[in-house]
Protein backbone atom coordinates (compact mmCIF):
# COMPACT_ATOMS: atom_id res chain seq x y z
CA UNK A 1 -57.23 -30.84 -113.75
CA UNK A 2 -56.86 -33.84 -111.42
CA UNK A 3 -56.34 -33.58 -108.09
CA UNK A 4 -53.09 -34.88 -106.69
CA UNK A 5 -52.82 -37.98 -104.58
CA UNK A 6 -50.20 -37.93 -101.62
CA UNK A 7 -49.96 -40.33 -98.45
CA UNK A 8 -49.20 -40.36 -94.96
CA UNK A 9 -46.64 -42.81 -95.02
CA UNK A 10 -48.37 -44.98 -92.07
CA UNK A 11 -51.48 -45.06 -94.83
CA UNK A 12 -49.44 -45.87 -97.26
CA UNK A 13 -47.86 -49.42 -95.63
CA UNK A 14 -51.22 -50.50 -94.92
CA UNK A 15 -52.28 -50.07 -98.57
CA UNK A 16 -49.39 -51.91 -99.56
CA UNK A 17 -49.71 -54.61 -97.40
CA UNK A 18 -53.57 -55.23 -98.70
CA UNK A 19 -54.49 -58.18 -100.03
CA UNK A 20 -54.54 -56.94 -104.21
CA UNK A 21 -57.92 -57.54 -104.62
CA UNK A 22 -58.99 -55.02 -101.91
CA UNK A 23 -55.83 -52.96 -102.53
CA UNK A 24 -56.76 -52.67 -106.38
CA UNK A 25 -60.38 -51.37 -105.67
CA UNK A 26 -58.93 -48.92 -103.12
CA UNK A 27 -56.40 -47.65 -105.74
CA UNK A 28 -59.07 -47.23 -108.54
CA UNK A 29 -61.38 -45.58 -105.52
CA UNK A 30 -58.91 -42.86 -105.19
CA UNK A 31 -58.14 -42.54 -108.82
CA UNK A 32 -61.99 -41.19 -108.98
CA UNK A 33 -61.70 -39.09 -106.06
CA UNK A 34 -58.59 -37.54 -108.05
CA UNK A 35 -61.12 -36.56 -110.71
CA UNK A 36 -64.46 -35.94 -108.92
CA UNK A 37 -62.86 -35.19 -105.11
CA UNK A 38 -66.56 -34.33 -103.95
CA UNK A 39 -68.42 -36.90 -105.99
CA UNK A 40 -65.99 -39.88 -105.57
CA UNK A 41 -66.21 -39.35 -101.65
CA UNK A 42 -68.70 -39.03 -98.86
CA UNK A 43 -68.29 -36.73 -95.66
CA UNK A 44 -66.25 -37.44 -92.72
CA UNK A 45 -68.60 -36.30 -89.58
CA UNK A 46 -69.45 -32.52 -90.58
CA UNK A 47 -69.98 -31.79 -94.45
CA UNK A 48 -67.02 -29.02 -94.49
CA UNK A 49 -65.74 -30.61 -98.04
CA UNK A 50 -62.60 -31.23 -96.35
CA UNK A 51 -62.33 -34.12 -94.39
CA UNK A 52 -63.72 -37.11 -96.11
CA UNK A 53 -64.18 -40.64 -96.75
CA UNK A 54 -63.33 -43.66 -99.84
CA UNK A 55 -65.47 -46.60 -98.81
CA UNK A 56 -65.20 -50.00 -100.72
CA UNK A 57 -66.28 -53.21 -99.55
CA UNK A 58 -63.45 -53.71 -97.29
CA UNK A 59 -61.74 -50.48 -96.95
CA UNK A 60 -62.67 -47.29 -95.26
CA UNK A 61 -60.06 -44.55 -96.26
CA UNK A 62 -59.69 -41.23 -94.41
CA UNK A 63 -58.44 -38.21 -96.53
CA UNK A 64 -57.99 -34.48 -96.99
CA UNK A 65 -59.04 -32.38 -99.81
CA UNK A 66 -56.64 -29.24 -100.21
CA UNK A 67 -58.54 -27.08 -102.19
CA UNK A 68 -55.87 -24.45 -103.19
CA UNK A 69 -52.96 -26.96 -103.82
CA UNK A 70 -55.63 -29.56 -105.38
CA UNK A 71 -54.13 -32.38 -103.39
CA UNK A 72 -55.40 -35.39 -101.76
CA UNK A 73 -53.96 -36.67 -99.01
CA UNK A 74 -54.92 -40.04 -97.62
CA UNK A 75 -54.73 -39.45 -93.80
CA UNK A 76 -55.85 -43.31 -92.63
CA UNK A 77 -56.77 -46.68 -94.10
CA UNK A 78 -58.48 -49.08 -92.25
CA UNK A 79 -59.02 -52.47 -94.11
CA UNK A 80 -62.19 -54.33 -92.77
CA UNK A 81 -61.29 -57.79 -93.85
């Protein structure tokens, strides 16, 4: 079952005001980390399968695995240009 995807809403304006290009690849990036959470991602600091990153070529996305509720929260973008 995929997981699902939720935003803070300060995340969410700077996805939407992306260029597409980089916006697109950030979208499909978290449409993989709704089917393979662990896989699609790599760790945030400490490995505790939590707190992790989405990392494109010009986005770095912060999010938040919840396990029992299997959501996925985007807690930060940050678009590197």
């Amino acid at each position: 079952m995929p997981y699902l995807l939720k935003y803070d809403p300060a995340a969410e304006a700077v996805h939407d005001a992306m260029p597409a290009e980089a916006s697109e690849r950030l979208t499909l990036a978290l449409a993989d980390v709704c089917h393979d959470p662990l896989g699609a991602s790599v760790p945030y600091g400490e490995d505790d399968g939590v707190v992790r990153m989405v990392l494109t070529d010009h986005v770095l996305a912060v999010i938040l695995l919840g396990e029992t509720l299997k959501t996925v929260t985007v807690l930060q973008i940050t678009y590197l240009g």
